[in-house]
PDB file of N, CA and C in Angstrom:
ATOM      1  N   UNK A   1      18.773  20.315 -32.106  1.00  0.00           N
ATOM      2  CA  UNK A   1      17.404  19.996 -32.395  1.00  0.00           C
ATOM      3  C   UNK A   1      16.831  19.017 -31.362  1.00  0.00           C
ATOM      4  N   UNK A   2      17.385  18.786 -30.198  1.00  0.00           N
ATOM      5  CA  UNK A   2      16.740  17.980 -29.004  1.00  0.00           C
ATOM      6  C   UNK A   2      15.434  18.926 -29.207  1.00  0.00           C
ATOM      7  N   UNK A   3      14.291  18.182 -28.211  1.00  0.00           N
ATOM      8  CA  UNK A   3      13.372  17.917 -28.095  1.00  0.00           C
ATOM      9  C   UNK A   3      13.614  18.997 -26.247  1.00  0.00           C
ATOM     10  N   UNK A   4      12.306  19.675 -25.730  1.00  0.00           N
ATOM     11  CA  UNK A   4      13.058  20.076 -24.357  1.00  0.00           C
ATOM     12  C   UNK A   4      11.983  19.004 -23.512  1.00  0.00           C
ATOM     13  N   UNK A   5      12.549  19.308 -22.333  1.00  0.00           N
ATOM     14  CA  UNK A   5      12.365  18.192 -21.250  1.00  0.00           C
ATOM     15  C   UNK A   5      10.719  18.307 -20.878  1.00  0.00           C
ATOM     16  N   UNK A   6       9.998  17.515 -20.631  1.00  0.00           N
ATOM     17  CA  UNK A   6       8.893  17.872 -20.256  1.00  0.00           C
ATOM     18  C   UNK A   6       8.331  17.201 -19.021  1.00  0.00           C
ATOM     19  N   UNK A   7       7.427  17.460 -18.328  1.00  0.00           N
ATOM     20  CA  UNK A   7       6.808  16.697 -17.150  1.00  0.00           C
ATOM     21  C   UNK A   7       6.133  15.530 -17.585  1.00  0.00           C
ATOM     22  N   UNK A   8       6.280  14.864 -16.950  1.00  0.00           N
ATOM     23  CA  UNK A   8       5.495  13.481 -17.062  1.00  0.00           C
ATOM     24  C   UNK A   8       4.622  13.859 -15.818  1.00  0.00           C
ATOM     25  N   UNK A   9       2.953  13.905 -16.631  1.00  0.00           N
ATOM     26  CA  UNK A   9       1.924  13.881 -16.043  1.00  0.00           C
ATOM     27  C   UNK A   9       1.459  12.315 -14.741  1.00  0.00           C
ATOM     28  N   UNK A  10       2.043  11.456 -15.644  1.00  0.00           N
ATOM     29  CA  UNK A  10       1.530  10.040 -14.829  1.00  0.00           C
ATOM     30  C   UNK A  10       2.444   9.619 -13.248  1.00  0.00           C
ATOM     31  N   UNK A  11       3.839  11.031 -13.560  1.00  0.00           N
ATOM     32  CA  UNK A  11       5.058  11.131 -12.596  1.00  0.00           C
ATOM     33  C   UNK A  11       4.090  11.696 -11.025  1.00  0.00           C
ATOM     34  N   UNK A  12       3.279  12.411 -11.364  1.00  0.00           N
ATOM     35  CA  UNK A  12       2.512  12.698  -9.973  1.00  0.00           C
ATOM     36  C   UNK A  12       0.974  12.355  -9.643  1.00  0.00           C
ATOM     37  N   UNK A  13       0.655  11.147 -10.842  1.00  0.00           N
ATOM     38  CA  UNK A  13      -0.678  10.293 -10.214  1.00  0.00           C
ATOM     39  C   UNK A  13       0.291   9.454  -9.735  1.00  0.00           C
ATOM     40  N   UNK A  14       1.463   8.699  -9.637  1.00  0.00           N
ATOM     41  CA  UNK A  14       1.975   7.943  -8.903  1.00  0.00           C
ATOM     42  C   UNK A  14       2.440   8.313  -7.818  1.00  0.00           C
ATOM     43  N   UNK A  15       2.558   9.801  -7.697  1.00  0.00           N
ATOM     44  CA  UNK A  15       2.635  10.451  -5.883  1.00  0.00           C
ATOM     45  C   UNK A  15       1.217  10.243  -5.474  1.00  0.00           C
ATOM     46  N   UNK A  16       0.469  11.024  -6.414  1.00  0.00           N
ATOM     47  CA  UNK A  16      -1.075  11.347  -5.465  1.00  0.00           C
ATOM     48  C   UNK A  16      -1.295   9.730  -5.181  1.00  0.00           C
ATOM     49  N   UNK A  17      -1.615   9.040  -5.554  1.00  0.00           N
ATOM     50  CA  UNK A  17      -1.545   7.297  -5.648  1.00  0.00           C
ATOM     51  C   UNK A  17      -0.937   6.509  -4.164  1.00  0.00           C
ATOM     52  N   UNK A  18      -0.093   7.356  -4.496  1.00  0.00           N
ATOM     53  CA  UNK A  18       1.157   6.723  -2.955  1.00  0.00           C
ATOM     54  C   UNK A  18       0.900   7.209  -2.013  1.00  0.00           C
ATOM     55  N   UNK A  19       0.190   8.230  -1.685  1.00  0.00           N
ATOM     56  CA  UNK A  19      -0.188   9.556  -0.866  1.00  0.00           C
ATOM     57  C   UNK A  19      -1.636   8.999  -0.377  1.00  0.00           C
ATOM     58  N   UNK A  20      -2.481   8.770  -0.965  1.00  0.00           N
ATOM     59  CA  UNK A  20      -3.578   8.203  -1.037  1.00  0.00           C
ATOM     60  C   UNK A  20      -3.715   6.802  -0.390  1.00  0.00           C
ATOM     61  N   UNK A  21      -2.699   5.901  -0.818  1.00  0.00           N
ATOM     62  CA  UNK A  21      -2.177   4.494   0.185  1.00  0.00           C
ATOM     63  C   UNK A  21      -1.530   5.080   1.212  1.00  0.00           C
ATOM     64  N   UNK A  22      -0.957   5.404   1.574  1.00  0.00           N
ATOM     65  CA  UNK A  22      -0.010   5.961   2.844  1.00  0.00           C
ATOM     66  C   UNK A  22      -0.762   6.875   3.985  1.00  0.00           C
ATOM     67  N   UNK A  23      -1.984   7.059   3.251  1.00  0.00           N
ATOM     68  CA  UNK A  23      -2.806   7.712   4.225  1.00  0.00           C
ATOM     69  C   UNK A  23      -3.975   6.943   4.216  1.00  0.00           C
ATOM     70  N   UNK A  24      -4.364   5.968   3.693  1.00  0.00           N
ATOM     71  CA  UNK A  24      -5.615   5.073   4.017  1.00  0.00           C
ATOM     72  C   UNK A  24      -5.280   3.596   4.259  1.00  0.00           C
ATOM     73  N   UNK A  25      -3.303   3.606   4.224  1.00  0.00           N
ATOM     74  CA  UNK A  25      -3.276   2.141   4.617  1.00  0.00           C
ATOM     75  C   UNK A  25      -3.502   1.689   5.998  1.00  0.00           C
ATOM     76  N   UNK A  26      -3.913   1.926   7.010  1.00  0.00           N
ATOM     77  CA  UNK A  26      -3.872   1.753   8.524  1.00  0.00           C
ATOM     78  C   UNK A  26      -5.224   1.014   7.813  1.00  0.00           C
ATOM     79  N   UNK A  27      -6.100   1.906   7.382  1.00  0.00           N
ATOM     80  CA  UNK A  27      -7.562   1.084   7.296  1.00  0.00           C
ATOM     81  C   UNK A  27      -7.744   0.036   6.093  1.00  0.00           C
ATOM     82  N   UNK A  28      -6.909  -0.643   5.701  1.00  0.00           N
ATOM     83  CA  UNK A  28      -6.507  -1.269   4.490  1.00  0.00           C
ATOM     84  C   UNK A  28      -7.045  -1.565   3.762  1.00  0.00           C
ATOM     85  N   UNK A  29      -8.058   0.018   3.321  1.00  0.00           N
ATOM     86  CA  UNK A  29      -8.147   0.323   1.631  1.00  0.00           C
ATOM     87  C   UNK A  29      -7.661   1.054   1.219  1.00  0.00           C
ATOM     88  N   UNK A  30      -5.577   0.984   1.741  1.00  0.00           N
ATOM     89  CA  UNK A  30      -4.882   1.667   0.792  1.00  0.00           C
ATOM     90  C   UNK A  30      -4.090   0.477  -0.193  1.00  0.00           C
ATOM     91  N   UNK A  31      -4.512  -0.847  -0.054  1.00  0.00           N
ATOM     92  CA  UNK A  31      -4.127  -1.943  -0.591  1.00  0.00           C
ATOM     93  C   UNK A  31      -4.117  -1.361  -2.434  1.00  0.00           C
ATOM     94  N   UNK A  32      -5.225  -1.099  -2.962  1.00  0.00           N
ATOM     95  CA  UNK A  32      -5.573  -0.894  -3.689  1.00  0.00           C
ATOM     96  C   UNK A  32      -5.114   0.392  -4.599  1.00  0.00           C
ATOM     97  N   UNK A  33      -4.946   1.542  -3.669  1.00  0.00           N
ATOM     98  CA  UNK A  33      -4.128   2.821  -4.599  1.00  0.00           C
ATOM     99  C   UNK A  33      -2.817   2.228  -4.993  1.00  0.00           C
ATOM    100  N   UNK A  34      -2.100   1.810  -3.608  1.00  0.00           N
ATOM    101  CA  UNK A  34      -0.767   1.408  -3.862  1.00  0.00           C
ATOM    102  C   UNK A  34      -0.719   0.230  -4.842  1.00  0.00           C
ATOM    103  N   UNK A  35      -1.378  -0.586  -5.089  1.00  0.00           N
ATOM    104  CA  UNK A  35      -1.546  -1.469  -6.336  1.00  0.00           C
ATOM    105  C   UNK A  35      -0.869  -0.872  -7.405  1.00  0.00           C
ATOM    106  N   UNK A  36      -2.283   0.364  -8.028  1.00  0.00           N
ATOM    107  CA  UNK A  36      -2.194   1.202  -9.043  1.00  0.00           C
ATOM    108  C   UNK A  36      -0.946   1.930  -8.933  1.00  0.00           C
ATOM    109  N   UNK A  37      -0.591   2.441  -8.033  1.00  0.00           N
ATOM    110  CA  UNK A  37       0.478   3.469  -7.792  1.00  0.00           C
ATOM    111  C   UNK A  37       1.591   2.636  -8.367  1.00  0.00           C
ATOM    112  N   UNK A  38       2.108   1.470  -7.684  1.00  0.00           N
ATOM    113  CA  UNK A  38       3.221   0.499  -8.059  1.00  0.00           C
ATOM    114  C   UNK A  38       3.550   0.309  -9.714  1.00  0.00           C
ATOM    115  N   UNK A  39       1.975  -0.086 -10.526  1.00  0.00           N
ATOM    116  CA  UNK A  39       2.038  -0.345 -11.597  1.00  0.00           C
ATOM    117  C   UNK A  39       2.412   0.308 -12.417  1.00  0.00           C
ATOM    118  N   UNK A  40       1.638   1.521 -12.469  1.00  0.00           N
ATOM    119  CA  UNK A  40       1.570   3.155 -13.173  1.00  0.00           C
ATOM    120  C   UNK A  40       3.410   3.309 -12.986  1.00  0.00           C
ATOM    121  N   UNK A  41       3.721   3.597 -11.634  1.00  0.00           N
ATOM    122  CA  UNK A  41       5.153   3.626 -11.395  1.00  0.00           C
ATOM    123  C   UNK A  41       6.100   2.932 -12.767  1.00  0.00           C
ATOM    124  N   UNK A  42       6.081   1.606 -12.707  1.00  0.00           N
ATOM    125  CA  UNK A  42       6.590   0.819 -13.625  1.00  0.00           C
ATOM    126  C   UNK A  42       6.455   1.429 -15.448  1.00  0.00           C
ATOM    127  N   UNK A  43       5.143   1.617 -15.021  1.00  0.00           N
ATOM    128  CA  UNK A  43       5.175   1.869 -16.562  1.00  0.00           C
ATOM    129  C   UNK A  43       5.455   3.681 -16.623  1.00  0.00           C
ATOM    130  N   UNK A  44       6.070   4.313 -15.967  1.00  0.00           N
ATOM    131  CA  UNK A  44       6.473   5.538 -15.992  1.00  0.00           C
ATOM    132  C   UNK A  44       7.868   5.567 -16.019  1.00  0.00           C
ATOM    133  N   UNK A  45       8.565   4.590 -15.546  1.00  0.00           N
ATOM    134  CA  UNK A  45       9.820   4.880 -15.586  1.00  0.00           C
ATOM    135  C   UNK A  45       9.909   4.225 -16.649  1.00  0.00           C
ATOM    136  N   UNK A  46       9.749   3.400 -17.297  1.00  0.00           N
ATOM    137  CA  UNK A  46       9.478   3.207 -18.837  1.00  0.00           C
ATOM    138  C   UNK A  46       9.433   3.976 -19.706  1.00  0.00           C
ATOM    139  N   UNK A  47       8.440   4.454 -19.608  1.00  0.00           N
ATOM    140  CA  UNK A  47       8.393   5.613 -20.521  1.00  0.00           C
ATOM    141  C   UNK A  47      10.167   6.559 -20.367  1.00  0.00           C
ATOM    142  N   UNK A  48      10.316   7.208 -19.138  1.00  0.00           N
ATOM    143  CA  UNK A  48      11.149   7.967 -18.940  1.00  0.00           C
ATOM    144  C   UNK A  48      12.602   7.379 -19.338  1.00  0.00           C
ATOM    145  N   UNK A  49      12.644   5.724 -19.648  1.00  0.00           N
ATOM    146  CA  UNK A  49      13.905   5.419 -20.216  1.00  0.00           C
ATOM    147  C   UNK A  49      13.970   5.151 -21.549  1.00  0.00           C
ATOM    148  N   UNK A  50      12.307   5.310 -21.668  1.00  0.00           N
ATOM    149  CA  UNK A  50      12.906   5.139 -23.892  1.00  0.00           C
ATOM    150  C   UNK A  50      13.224   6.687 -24.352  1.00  0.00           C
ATOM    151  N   UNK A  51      12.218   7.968 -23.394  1.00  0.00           N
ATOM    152  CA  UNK A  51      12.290   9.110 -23.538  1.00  0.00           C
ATOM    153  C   UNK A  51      14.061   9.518 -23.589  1.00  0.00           C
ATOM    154  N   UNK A  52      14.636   8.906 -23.096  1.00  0.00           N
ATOM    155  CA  UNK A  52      16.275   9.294 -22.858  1.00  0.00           C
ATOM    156  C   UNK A  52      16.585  10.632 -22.212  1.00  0.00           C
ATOM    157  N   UNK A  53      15.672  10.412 -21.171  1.00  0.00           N
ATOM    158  CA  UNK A  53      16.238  12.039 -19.646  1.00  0.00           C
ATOM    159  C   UNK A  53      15.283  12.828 -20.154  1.00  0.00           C
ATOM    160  N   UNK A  54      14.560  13.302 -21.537  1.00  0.00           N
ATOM    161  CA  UNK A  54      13.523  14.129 -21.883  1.00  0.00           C
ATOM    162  C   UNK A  54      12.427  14.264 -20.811  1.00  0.00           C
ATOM    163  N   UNK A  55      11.923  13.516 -20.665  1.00  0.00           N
ATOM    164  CA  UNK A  55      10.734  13.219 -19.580  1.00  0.00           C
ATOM    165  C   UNK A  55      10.962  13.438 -18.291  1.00  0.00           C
ATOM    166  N   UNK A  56      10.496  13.880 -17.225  1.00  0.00           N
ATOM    167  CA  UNK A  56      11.073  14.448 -16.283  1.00  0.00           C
ATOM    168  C   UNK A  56      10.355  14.067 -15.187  1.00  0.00           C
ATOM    169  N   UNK A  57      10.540  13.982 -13.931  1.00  0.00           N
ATOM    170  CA  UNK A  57       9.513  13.474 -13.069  1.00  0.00           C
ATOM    171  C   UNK A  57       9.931  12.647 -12.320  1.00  0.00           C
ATOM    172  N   UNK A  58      11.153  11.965 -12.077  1.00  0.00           N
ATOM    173  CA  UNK A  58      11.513  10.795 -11.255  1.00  0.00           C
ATOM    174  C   UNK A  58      11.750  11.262  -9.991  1.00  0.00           C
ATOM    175  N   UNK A  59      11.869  12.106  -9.415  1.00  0.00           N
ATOM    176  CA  UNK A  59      11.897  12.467  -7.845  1.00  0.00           C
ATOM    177  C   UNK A  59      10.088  12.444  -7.502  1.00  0.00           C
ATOM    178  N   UNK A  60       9.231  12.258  -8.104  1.00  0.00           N
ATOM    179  CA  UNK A  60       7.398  12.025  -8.064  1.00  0.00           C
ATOM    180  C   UNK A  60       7.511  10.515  -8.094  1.00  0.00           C
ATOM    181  N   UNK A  61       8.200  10.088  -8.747  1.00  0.00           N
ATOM    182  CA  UNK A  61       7.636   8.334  -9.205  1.00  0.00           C
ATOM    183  C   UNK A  61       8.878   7.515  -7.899  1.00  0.00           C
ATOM    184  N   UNK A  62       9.733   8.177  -7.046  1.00  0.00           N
ATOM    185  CA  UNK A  62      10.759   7.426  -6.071  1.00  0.00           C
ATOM    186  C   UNK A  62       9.822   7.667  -4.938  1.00  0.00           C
ATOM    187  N   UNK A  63       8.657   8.868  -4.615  1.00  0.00           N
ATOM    188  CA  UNK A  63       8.421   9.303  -3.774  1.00  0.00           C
ATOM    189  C   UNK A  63       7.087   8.321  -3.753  1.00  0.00           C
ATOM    190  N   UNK A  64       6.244   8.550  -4.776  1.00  0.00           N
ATOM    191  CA  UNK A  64       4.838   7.857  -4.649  1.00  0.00           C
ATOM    192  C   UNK A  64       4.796   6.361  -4.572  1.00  0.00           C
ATOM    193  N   UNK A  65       6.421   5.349  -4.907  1.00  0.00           N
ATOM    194  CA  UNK A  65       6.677   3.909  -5.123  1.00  0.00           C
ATOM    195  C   UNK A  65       7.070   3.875  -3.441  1.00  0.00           C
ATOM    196  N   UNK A  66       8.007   4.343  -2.374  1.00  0.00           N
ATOM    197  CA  UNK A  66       8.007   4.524  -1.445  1.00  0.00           C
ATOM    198  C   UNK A  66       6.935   4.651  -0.552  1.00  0.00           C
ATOM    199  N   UNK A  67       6.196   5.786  -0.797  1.00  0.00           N
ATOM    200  CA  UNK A  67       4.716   5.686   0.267  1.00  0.00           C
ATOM    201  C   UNK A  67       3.707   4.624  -0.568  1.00  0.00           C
ATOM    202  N   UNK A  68       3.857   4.116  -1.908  1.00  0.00           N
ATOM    203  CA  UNK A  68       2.868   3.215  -2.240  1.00  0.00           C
ATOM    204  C   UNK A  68       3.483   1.975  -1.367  1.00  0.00           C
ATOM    205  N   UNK A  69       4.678   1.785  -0.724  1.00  0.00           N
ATOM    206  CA  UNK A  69       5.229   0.383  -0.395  1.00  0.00           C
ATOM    207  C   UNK A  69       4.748   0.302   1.447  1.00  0.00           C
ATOM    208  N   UNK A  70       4.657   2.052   1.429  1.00  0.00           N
ATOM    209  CA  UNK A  70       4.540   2.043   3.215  1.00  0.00           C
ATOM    210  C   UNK A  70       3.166   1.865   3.214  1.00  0.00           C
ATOM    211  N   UNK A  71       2.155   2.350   2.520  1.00  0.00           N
ATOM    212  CA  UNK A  71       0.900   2.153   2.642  1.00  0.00           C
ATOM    213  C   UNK A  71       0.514   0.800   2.513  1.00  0.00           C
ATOM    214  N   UNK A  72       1.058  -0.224   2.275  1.00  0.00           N
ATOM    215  CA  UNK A  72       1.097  -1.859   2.086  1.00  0.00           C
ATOM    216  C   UNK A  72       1.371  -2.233   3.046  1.00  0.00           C
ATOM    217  N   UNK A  73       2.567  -1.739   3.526  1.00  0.00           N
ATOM    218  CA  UNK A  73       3.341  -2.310   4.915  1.00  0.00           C
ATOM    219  C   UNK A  73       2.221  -1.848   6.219  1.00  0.00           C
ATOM    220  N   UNK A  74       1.623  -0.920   5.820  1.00  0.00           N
ATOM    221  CA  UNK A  74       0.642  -0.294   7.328  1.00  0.00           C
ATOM    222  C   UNK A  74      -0.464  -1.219   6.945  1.00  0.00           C
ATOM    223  N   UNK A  75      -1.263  -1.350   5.773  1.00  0.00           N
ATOM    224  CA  UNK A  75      -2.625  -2.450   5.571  1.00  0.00           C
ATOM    225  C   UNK A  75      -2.016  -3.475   6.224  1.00  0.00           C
ATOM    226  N   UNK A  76      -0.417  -3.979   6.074  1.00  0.00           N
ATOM    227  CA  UNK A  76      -0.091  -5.782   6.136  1.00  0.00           C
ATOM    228  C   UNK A  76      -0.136  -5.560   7.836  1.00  0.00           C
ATOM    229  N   UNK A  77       0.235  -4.654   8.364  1.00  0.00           N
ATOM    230  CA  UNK A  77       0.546  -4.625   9.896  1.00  0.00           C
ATOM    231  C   UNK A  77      -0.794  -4.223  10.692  1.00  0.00           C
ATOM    232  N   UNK A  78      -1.700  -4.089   9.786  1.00  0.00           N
ATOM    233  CA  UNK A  78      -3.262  -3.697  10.570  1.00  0.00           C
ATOM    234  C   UNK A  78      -3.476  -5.207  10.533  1.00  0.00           C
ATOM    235  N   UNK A  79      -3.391  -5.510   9.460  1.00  0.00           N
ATOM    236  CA  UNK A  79      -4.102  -6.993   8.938  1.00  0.00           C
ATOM    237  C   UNK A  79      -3.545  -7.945  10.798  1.00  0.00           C
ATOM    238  N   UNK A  80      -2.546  -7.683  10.675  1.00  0.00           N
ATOM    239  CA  UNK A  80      -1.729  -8.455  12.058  1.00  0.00           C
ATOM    240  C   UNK A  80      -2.350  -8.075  12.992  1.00  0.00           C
ATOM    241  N   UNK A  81      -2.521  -6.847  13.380  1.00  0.00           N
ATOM    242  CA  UNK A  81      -2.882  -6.524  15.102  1.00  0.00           C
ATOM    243  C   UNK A  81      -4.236  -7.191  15.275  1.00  0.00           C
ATOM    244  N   UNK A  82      -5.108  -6.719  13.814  1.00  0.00           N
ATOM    245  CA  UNK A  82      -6.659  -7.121  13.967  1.00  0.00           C
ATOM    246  C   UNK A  82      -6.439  -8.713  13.821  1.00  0.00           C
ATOM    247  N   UNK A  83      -5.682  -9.692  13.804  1.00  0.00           N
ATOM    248  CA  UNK A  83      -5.568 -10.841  13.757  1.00  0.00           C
ATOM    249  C   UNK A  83      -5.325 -11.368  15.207  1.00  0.00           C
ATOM    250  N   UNK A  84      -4.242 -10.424  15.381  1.00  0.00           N
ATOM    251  CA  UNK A  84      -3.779 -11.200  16.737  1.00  0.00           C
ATOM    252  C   UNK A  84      -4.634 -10.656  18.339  1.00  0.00           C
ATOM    253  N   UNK A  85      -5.323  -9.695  17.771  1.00  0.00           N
ATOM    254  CA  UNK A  85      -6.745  -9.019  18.695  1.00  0.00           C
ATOM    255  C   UNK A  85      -7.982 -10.071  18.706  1.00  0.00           C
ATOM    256  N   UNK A  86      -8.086 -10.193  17.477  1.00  0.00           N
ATOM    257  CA  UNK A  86      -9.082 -11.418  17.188  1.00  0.00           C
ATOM    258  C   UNK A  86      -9.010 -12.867  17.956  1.00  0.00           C
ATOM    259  N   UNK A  87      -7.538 -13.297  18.045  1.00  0.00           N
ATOM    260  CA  UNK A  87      -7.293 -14.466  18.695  1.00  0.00           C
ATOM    261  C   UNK A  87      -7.295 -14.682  20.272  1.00  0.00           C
ATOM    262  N   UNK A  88      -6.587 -13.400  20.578  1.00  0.00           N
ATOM    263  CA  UNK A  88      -6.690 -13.178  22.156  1.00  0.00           C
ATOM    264  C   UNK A  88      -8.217 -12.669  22.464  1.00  0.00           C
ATOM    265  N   UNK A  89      -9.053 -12.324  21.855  1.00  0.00           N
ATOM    266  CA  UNK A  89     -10.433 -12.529  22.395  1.00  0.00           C
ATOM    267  C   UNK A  89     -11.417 -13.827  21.957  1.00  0.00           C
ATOM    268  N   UNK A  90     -10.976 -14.403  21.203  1.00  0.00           N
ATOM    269  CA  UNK A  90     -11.035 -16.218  21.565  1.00  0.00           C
ATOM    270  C   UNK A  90     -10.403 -16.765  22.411  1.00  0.00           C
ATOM    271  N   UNK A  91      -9.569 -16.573  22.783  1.00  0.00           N
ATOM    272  CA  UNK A  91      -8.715 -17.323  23.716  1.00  0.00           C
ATOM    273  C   UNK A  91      -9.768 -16.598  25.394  1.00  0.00           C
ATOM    274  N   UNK A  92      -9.533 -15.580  24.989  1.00  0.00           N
ATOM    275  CA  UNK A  92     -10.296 -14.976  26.414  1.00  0.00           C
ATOM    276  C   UNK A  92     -11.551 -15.667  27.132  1.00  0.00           C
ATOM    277  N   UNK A  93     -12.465 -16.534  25.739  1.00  0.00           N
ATOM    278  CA  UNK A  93     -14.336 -16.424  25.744  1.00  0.00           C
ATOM    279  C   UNK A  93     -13.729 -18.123  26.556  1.00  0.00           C
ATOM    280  N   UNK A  94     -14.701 -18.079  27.658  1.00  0.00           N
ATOM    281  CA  UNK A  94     -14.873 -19.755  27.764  1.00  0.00           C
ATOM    282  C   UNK A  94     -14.998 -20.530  26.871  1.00  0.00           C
ATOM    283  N   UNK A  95     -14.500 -21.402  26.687  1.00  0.00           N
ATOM    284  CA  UNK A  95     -14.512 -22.390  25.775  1.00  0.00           C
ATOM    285  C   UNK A  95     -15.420 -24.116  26.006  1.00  0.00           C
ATOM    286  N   UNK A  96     -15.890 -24.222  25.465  1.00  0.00           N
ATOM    287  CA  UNK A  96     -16.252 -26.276  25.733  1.00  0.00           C
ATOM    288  C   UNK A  96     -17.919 -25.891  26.038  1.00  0.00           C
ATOM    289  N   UNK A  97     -18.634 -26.816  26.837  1.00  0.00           N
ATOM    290  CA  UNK A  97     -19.507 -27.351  27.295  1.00  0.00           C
ATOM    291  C   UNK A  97     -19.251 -27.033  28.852  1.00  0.00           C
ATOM    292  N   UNK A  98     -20.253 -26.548  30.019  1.00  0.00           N
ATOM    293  CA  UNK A  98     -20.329 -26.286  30.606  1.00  0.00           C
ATOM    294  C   UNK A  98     -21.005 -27.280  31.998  1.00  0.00           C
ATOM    295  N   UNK A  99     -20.131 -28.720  32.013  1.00  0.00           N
ATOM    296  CA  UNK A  99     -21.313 -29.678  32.961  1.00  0.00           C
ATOM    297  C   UNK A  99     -21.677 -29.401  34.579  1.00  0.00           C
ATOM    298  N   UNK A 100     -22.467 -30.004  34.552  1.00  0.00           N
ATOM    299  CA  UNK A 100     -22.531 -30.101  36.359  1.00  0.00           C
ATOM    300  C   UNK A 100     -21.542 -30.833  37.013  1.00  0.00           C
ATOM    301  N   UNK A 101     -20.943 -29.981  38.280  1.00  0.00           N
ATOM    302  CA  UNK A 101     -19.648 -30.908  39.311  1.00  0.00           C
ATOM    303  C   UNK A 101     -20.658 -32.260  39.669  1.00  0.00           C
ATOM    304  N   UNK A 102     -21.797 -32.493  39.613  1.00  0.00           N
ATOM    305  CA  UNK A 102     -22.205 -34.300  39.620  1.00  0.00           C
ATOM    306  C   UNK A 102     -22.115 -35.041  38.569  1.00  0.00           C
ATOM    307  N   UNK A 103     -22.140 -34.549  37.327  1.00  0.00           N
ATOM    308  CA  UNK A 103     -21.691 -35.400  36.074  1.00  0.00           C
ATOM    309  C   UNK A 103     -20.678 -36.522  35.991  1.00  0.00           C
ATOM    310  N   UNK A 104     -20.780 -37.027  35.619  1.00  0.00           N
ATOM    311  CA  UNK A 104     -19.509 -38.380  35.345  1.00  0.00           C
ATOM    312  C   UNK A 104     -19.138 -38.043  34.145  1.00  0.00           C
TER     313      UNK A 104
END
């Protein structure tokens, strides 16, 4: 009288989720899917361990927690280049007050 196995629907908004960060993290508004993706994740494998193996879906929720982590790692590494781009074109601009060689 088991129960048969079924898909966990929330098992592939946490791919599409991760998929969605992993392809918009360079421009880092994938900060935000992967948020959701991470969370949803959590509370899916939850589900899938009170379910006891019934629930099905964990090769979706390893895949979408993975690209939700790379899509973080590409926002955190944009965040850097556009930082350290930013600094070397301050460093580039003249800097100070500009006097006359007769000034004292």
């Amino acid at each position: 009288m088991d129960p048969e196995p079924a898909p966990s629907a929330k098992a592939r908004a946490v791919f599409a989720l991760g998929l969605v960060a992993f392809l918009t993290g360079a421009f880092v508004g994938g900060v935000i899917p992967a948020t959701v993706a991470l969370l949803l994740a959590r509370q899916v494998s939850r589900e899938q361990y009170a379910a006891a193996g019934y629930l099905t879906g964990g090769k979706w929720v390893r895949r979408g927690r993975w690209l939700a982590w790379a899509g973080i790692v590409l926002a955190l590494t944009a965040l850097v280049v556009a930082t350290i781009a930013g600094l070397l074109h301050l460093a580039a601009a003249p800097g100070g007050q500009d006097f006359d060689s007769t000034t004292d």
